[in-house]
C-alpha atoms as a PDB file:
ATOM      1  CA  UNK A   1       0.000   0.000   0.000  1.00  0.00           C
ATOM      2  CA  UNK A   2       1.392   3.648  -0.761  1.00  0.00           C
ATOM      3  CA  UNK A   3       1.546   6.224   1.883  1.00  0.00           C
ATOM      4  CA  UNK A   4      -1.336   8.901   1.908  1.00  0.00           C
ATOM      5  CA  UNK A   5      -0.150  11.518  -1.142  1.00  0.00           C
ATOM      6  CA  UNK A   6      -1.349  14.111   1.230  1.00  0.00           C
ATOM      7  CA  UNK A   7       1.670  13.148   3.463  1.00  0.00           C
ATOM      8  CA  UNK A   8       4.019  13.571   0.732  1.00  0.00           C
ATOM      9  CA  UNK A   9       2.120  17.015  -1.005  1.00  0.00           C
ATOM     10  CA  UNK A  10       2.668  18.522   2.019  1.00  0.00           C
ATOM     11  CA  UNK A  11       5.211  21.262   2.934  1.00  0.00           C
ATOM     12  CA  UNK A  12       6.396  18.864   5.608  1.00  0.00           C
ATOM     13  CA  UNK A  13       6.175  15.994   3.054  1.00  0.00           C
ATOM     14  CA  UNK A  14       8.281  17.434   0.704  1.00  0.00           C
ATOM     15  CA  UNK A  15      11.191  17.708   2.744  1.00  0.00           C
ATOM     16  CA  UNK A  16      10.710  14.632   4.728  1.00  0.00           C
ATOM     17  CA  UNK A  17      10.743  12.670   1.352  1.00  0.00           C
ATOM     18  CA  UNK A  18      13.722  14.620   0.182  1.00  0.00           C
ATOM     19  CA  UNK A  19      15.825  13.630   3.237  1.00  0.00           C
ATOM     20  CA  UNK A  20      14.474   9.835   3.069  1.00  0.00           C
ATOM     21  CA  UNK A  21      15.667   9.805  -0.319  1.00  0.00           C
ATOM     22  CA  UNK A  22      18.595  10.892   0.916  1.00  0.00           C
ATOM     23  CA  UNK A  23      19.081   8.827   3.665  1.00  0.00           C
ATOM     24  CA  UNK A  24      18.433   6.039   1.541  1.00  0.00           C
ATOM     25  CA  UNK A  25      21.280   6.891  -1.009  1.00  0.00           C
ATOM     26  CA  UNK A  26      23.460   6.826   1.454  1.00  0.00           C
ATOM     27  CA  UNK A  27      22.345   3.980   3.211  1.00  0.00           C
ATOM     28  CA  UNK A  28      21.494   5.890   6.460  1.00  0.00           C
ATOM     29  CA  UNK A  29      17.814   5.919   6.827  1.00  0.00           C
ATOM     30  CA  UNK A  30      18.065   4.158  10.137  1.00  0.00           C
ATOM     31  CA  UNK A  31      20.644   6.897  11.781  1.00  0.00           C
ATOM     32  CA  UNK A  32      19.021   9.624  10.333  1.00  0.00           C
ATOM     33  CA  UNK A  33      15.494   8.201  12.116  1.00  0.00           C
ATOM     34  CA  UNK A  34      17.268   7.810  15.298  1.00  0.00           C
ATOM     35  CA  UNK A  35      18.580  11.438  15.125  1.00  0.00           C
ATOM     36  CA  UNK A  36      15.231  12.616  14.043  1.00  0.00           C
ATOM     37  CA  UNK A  37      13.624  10.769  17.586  1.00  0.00           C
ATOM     38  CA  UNK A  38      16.384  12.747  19.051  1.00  0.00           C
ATOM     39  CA  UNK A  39      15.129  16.304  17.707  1.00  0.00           C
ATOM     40  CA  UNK A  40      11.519  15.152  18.466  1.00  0.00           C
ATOM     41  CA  UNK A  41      12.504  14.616  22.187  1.00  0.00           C
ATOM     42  CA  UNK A  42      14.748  17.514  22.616  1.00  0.00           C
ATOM     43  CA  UNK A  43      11.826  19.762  21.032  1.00  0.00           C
ATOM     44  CA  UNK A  44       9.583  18.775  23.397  1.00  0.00           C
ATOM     45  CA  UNK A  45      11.520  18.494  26.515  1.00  0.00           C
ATOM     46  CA  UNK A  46      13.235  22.165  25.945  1.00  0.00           C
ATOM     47  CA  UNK A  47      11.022  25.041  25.505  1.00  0.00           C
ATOM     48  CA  UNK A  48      14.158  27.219  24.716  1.00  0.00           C
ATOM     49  CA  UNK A  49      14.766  24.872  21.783  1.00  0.00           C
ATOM     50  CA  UNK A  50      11.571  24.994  20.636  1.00  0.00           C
ATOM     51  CA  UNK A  51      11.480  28.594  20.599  1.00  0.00           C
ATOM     52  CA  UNK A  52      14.556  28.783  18.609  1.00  0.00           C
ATOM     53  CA  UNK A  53      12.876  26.995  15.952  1.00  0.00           C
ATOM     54  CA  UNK A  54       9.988  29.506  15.706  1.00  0.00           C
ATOM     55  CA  UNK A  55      11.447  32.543  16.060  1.00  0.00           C
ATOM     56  CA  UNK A  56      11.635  35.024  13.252  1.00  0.00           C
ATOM     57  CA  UNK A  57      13.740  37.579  14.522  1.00  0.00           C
ATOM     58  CA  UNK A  58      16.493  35.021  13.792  1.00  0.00           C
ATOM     59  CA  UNK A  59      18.585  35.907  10.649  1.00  0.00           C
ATOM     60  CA  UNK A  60      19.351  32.474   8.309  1.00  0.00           C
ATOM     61  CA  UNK A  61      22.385  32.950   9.275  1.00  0.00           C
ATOM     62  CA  UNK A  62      22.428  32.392  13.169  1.00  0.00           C
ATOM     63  CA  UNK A  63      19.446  30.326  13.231  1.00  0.00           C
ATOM     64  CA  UNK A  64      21.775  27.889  10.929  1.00  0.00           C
ATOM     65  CA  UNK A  65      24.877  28.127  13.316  1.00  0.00           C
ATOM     66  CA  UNK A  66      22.635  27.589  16.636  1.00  0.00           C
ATOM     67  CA  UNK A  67      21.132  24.232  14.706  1.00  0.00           C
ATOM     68  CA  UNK A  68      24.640  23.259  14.185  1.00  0.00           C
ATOM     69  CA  UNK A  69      25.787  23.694  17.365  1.00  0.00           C
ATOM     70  CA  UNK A  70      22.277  21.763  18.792  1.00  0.00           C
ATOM     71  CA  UNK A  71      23.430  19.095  16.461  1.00  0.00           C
ATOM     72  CA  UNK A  72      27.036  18.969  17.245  1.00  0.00           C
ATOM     73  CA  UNK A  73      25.248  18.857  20.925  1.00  0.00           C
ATOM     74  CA  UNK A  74      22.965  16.088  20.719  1.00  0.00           C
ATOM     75  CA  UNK A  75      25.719  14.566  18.276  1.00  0.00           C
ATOM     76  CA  UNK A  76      24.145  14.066  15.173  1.00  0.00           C
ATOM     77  CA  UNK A  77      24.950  12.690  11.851  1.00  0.00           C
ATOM     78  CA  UNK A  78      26.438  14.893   9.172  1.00  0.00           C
ATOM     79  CA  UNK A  79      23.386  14.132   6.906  1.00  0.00           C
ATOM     80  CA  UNK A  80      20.819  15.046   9.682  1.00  0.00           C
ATOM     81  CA  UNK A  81      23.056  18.345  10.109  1.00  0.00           C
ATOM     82  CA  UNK A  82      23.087  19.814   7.106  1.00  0.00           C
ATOM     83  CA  UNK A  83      19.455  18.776   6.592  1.00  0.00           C
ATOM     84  CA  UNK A  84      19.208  21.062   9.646  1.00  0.00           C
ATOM     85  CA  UNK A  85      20.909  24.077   7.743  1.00  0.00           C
ATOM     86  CA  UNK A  86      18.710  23.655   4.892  1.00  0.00           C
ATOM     87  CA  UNK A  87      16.052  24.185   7.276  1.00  0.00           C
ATOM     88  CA  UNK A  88      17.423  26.991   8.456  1.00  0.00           C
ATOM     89  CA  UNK A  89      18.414  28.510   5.093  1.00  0.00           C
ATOM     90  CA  UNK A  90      14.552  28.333   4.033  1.00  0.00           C
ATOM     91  CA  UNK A  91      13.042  29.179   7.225  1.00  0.00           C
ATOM     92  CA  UNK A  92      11.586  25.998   8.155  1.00  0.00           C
ATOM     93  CA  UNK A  93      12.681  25.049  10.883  1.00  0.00           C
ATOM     94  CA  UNK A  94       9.323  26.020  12.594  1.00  0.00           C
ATOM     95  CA  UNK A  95       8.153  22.920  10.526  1.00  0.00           C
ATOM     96  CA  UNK A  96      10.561  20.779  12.208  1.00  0.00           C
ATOM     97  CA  UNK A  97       7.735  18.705  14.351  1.00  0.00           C
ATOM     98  CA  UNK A  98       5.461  18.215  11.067  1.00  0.00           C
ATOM     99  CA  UNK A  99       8.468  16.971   9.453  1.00  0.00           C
ATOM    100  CA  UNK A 100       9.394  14.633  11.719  1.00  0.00           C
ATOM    101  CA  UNK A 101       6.753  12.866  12.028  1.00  0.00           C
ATOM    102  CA  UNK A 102       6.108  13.003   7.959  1.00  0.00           C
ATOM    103  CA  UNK A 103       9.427  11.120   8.110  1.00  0.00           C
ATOM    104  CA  UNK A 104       8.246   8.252  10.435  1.00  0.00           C
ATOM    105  CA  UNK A 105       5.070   8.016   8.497  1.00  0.00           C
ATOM    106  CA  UNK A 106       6.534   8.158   5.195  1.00  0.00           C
ATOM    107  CA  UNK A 107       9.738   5.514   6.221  1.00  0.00           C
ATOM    108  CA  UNK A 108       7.129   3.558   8.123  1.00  0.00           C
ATOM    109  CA  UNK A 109       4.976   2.610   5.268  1.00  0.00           C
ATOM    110  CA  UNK A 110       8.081   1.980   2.727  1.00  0.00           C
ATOM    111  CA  UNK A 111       9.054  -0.622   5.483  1.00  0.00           C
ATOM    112  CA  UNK A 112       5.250  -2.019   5.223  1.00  0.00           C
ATOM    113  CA  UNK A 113       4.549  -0.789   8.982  1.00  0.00           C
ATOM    114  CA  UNK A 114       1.417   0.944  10.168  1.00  0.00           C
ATOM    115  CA  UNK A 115       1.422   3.185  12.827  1.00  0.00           C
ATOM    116  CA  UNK A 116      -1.300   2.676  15.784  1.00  0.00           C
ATOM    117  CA  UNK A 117      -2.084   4.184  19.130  1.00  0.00           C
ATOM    118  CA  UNK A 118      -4.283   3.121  21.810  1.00  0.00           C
ATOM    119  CA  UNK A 119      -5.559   5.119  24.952  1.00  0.00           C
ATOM    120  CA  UNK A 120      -6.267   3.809  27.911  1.00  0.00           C
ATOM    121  CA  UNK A 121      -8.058   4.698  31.436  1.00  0.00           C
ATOM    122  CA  UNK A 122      -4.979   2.846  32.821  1.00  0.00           C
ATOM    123  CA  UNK A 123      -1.844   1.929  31.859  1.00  0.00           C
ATOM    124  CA  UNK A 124      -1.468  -1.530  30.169  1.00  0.00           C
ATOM    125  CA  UNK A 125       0.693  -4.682  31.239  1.00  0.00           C
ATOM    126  CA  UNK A 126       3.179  -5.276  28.268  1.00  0.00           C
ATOM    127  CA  UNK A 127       1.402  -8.411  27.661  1.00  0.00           C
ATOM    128  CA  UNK A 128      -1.794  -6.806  26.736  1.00  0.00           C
ATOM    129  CA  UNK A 129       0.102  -4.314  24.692  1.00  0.00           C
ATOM    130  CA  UNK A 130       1.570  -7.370  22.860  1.00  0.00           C
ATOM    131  CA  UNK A 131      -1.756  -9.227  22.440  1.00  0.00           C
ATOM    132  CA  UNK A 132      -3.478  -5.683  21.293  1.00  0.00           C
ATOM    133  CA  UNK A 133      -0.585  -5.103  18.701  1.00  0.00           C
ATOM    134  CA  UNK A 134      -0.351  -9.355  17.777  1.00  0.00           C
ATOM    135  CA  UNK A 135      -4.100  -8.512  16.339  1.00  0.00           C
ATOM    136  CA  UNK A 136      -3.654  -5.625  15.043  1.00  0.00           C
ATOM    137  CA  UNK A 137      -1.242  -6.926  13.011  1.00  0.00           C
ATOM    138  CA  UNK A 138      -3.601  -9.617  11.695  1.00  0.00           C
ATOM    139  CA  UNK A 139      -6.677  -7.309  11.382  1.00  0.00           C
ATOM    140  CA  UNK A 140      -4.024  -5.529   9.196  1.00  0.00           C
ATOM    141  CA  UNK A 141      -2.028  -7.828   7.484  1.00  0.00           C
ATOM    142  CA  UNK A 142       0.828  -4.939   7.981  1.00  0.00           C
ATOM    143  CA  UNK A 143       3.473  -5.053  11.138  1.00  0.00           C
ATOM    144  CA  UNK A 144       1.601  -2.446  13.405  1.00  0.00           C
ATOM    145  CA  UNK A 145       4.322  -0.210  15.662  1.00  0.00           C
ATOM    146  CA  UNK A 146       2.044   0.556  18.631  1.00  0.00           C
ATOM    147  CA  UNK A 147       2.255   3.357  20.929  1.00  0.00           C
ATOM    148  CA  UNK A 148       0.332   3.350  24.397  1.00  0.00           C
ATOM    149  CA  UNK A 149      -0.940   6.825  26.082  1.00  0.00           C
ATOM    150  CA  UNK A 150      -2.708   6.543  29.219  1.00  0.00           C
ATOM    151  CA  UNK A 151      -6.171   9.098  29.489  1.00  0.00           C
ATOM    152  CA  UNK A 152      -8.060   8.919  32.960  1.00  0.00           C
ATOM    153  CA  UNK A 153     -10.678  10.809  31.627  1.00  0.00           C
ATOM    154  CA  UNK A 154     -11.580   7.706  29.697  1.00  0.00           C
ATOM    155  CA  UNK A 155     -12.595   5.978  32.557  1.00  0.00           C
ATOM    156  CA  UNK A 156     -12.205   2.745  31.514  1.00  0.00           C
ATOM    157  CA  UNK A 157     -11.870   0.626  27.920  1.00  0.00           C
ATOM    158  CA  UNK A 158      -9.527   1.940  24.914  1.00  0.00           C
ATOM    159  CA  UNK A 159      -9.467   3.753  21.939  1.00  0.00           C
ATOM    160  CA  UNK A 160      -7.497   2.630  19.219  1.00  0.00           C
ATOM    161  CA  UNK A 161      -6.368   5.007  15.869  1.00  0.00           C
ATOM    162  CA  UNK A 162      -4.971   2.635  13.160  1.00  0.00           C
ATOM    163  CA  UNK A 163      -4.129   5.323  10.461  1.00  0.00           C
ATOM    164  CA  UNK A 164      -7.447   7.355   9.988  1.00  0.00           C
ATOM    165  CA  UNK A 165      -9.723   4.715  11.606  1.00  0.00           C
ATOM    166  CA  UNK A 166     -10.522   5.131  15.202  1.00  0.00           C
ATOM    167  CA  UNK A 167     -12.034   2.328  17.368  1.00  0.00           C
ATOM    168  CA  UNK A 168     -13.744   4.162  20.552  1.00  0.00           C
ATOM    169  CA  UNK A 169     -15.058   0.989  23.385  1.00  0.00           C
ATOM    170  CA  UNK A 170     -14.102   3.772  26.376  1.00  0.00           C
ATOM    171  CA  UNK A 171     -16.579   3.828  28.615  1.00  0.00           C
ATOM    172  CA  UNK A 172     -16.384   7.700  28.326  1.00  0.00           C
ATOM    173  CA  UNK A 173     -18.363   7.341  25.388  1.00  0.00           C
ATOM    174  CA  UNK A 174     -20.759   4.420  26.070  1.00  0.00           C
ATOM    175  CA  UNK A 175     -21.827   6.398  29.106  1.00  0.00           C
ATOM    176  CA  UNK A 176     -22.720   9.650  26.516  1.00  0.00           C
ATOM    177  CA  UNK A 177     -23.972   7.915  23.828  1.00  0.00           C
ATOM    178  CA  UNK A 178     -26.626   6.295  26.658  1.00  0.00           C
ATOM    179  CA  UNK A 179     -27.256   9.762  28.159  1.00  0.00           C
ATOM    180  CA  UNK A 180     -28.001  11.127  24.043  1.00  0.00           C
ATOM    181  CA  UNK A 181     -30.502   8.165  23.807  1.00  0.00           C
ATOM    182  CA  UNK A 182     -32.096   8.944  26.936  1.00  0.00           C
ATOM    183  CA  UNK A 183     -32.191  12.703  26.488  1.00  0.00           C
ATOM    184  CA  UNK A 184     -34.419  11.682  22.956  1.00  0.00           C
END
Protein backbone atom coordinates (compact mmCIF):
# COMPACT_ATOMS: atom_id res chain seq x y z
CA UNK A 1 0.00 0.00 0.00
CA UNK A 2 1.39 3.65 -0.76
CA UNK A 3 1.55 6.22 1.88
CA UNK A 4 -1.34 8.90 1.91
CA UNK A 5 -0.15 11.52 -1.14
CA UNK A 6 -1.35 14.11 1.23
CA UNK A 7 1.67 13.15 3.46
CA UNK A 8 4.02 13.57 0.73
CA UNK A 9 2.12 17.02 -1.01
CA UNK A 10 2.67 18.52 2.02
CA UNK A 11 5.21 21.26 2.93
CA UNK A 12 6.40 18.86 5.61
CA UNK A 13 6.17 15.99 3.05
CA UNK A 14 8.28 17.43 0.70
CA UNK A 15 11.19 17.71 2.74
CA UNK A 16 10.71 14.63 4.73
CA UNK A 17 10.74 12.67 1.35
CA UNK A 18 13.72 14.62 0.18
CA UNK A 19 15.82 13.63 3.24
CA UNK A 20 14.47 9.83 3.07
CA UNK A 21 15.67 9.81 -0.32
CA UNK A 22 18.60 10.89 0.92
CA UNK A 23 19.08 8.83 3.66
CA UNK A 24 18.43 6.04 1.54
CA UNK A 25 21.28 6.89 -1.01
CA UNK A 26 23.46 6.83 1.45
CA UNK A 27 22.34 3.98 3.21
CA UNK A 28 21.49 5.89 6.46
CA UNK A 29 17.81 5.92 6.83
CA UNK A 30 18.07 4.16 10.14
CA UNK A 31 20.64 6.90 11.78
CA UNK A 32 19.02 9.62 10.33
CA UNK A 33 15.49 8.20 12.12
CA UNK A 34 17.27 7.81 15.30
CA UNK A 35 18.58 11.44 15.13
CA UNK A 36 15.23 12.62 14.04
CA UNK A 37 13.62 10.77 17.59
CA UNK A 38 16.38 12.75 19.05
CA UNK A 39 15.13 16.30 17.71
CA UNK A 40 11.52 15.15 18.47
CA UNK A 41 12.50 14.62 22.19
CA UNK A 42 14.75 17.51 22.62
CA UNK A 43 11.83 19.76 21.03
CA UNK A 44 9.58 18.78 23.40
CA UNK A 45 11.52 18.49 26.51
CA UNK A 46 13.23 22.16 25.94
CA UNK A 47 11.02 25.04 25.51
CA UNK A 48 14.16 27.22 24.72
CA UNK A 49 14.77 24.87 21.78
CA UNK A 50 11.57 24.99 20.64
CA UNK A 51 11.48 28.59 20.60
CA UNK A 52 14.56 28.78 18.61
CA UNK A 53 12.88 26.99 15.95
CA UNK A 54 9.99 29.51 15.71
CA UNK A 55 11.45 32.54 16.06
CA UNK A 56 11.64 35.02 13.25
CA UNK A 57 13.74 37.58 14.52
CA UNK A 58 16.49 35.02 13.79
CA UNK A 59 18.58 35.91 10.65
CA UNK A 60 19.35 32.47 8.31
CA UNK A 61 22.38 32.95 9.28
CA UNK A 62 22.43 32.39 13.17
CA UNK A 63 19.45 30.33 13.23
CA UNK A 64 21.78 27.89 10.93
CA UNK A 65 24.88 28.13 13.32
CA UNK A 66 22.64 27.59 16.64
CA UNK A 67 21.13 24.23 14.71
CA UNK A 68 24.64 23.26 14.18
CA UNK A 69 25.79 23.69 17.36
CA UNK A 70 22.28 21.76 18.79
CA UNK A 71 23.43 19.10 16.46
CA UNK A 72 27.04 18.97 17.24
CA UNK A 73 25.25 18.86 20.92
CA UNK A 74 22.97 16.09 20.72
CA UNK A 75 25.72 14.57 18.28
CA UNK A 76 24.15 14.07 15.17
CA UNK A 77 24.95 12.69 11.85
CA UNK A 78 26.44 14.89 9.17
CA UNK A 79 23.39 14.13 6.91
CA UNK A 80 20.82 15.05 9.68
CA UNK A 81 23.06 18.35 10.11
CA UNK A 82 23.09 19.81 7.11
CA UNK A 83 19.45 18.78 6.59
CA UNK A 84 19.21 21.06 9.65
CA UNK A 85 20.91 24.08 7.74
CA UNK A 86 18.71 23.66 4.89
CA UNK A 87 16.05 24.19 7.28
CA UNK A 88 17.42 26.99 8.46
CA UNK A 89 18.41 28.51 5.09
CA UNK A 90 14.55 28.33 4.03
CA UNK A 91 13.04 29.18 7.22
CA UNK A 92 11.59 26.00 8.16
CA UNK A 93 12.68 25.05 10.88
CA UNK A 94 9.32 26.02 12.59
CA UNK A 95 8.15 22.92 10.53
CA UNK A 96 10.56 20.78 12.21
CA UNK A 97 7.74 18.70 14.35
CA UNK A 98 5.46 18.21 11.07
CA UNK A 99 8.47 16.97 9.45
CA UNK A 100 9.39 14.63 11.72
CA UNK A 101 6.75 12.87 12.03
CA UNK A 102 6.11 13.00 7.96
CA UNK A 103 9.43 11.12 8.11
CA UNK A 104 8.25 8.25 10.43
CA UNK A 105 5.07 8.02 8.50
CA UNK A 106 6.53 8.16 5.19
CA UNK A 107 9.74 5.51 6.22
CA UNK A 108 7.13 3.56 8.12
CA UNK A 109 4.98 2.61 5.27
CA UNK A 110 8.08 1.98 2.73
CA UNK A 111 9.05 -0.62 5.48
CA UNK A 112 5.25 -2.02 5.22
CA UNK A 113 4.55 -0.79 8.98
CA UNK A 114 1.42 0.94 10.17
CA UNK A 115 1.42 3.19 12.83
CA UNK A 116 -1.30 2.68 15.78
CA UNK A 117 -2.08 4.18 19.13
CA UNK A 118 -4.28 3.12 21.81
CA UNK A 119 -5.56 5.12 24.95
CA UNK A 120 -6.27 3.81 27.91
CA UNK A 121 -8.06 4.70 31.44
CA UNK A 122 -4.98 2.85 32.82
CA UNK A 123 -1.84 1.93 31.86
CA UNK A 124 -1.47 -1.53 30.17
CA UNK A 125 0.69 -4.68 31.24
CA UNK A 126 3.18 -5.28 28.27
CA UNK A 127 1.40 -8.41 27.66
CA UNK A 128 -1.79 -6.81 26.74
CA UNK A 129 0.10 -4.31 24.69
CA UNK A 130 1.57 -7.37 22.86
CA UNK A 131 -1.76 -9.23 22.44
CA UNK A 132 -3.48 -5.68 21.29
CA UNK A 133 -0.58 -5.10 18.70
CA UNK A 134 -0.35 -9.36 17.78
CA UNK A 135 -4.10 -8.51 16.34
CA UNK A 136 -3.65 -5.63 15.04
CA UNK A 137 -1.24 -6.93 13.01
CA UNK A 138 -3.60 -9.62 11.69
CA UNK A 139 -6.68 -7.31 11.38
CA UNK A 140 -4.02 -5.53 9.20
CA UNK A 141 -2.03 -7.83 7.48
CA UNK A 142 0.83 -4.94 7.98
CA UNK A 143 3.47 -5.05 11.14
CA UNK A 144 1.60 -2.45 13.40
CA UNK A 145 4.32 -0.21 15.66
CA UNK A 146 2.04 0.56 18.63
CA UNK A 147 2.26 3.36 20.93
CA UNK A 148 0.33 3.35 24.40
CA UNK A 149 -0.94 6.82 26.08
CA UNK A 150 -2.71 6.54 29.22
CA UNK A 151 -6.17 9.10 29.49
CA UNK A 152 -8.06 8.92 32.96
CA UNK A 153 -10.68 10.81 31.63
CA UNK A 154 -11.58 7.71 29.70
CA UNK A 155 -12.60 5.98 32.56
CA UNK A 156 -12.21 2.74 31.51
CA UNK A 157 -11.87 0.63 27.92
CA UNK A 158 -9.53 1.94 24.91
CA UNK A 159 -9.47 3.75 21.94
CA UNK A 160 -7.50 2.63 19.22
CA UNK A 161 -6.37 5.01 15.87
CA UNK A 162 -4.97 2.63 13.16
CA UNK A 163 -4.13 5.32 10.46
CA UNK A 164 -7.45 7.35 9.99
CA UNK A 165 -9.72 4.71 11.61
CA UNK A 166 -10.52 5.13 15.20
CA UNK A 167 -12.03 2.33 17.37
CA UNK A 168 -13.74 4.16 20.55
CA UNK A 169 -15.06 0.99 23.38
CA UNK A 170 -14.10 3.77 26.38
CA UNK A 171 -16.58 3.83 28.61
CA UNK A 172 -16.38 7.70 28.33
CA UNK A 173 -18.36 7.34 25.39
CA UNK A 174 -20.76 4.42 26.07
CA UNK A 175 -21.83 6.40 29.11
CA UNK A 176 -22.72 9.65 26.52
CA UNK A 177 -23.97 7.92 23.83
CA UNK A 178 -26.63 6.29 26.66
CA UNK A 179 -27.26 9.76 28.16
CA UNK A 180 -28.00 11.13 24.04
CA UNK A 181 -30.50 8.17 23.81
CA UNK A 182 -32.10 8.94 26.94
CA UNK A 183 -32.19 12.70 26.49
CA UNK A 184 -34.42 11.68 22.96
Amino acid sequence: MDISAGIKASLAGRYASALLDLAAESGKVSAVEKDLETLGAALAESGEFAALTTNPELSRDIAGKAMAAVAKKLKLSPLTTNFLGVLAANRRLAKLPAIIAAFKAIAAAQRGEVTASVTSAHPLSDDQIAALKTKLTQREGRTVMLTASVDPDLLGGLVVTVGSQRIDASIRTRLNSLAKAMQA
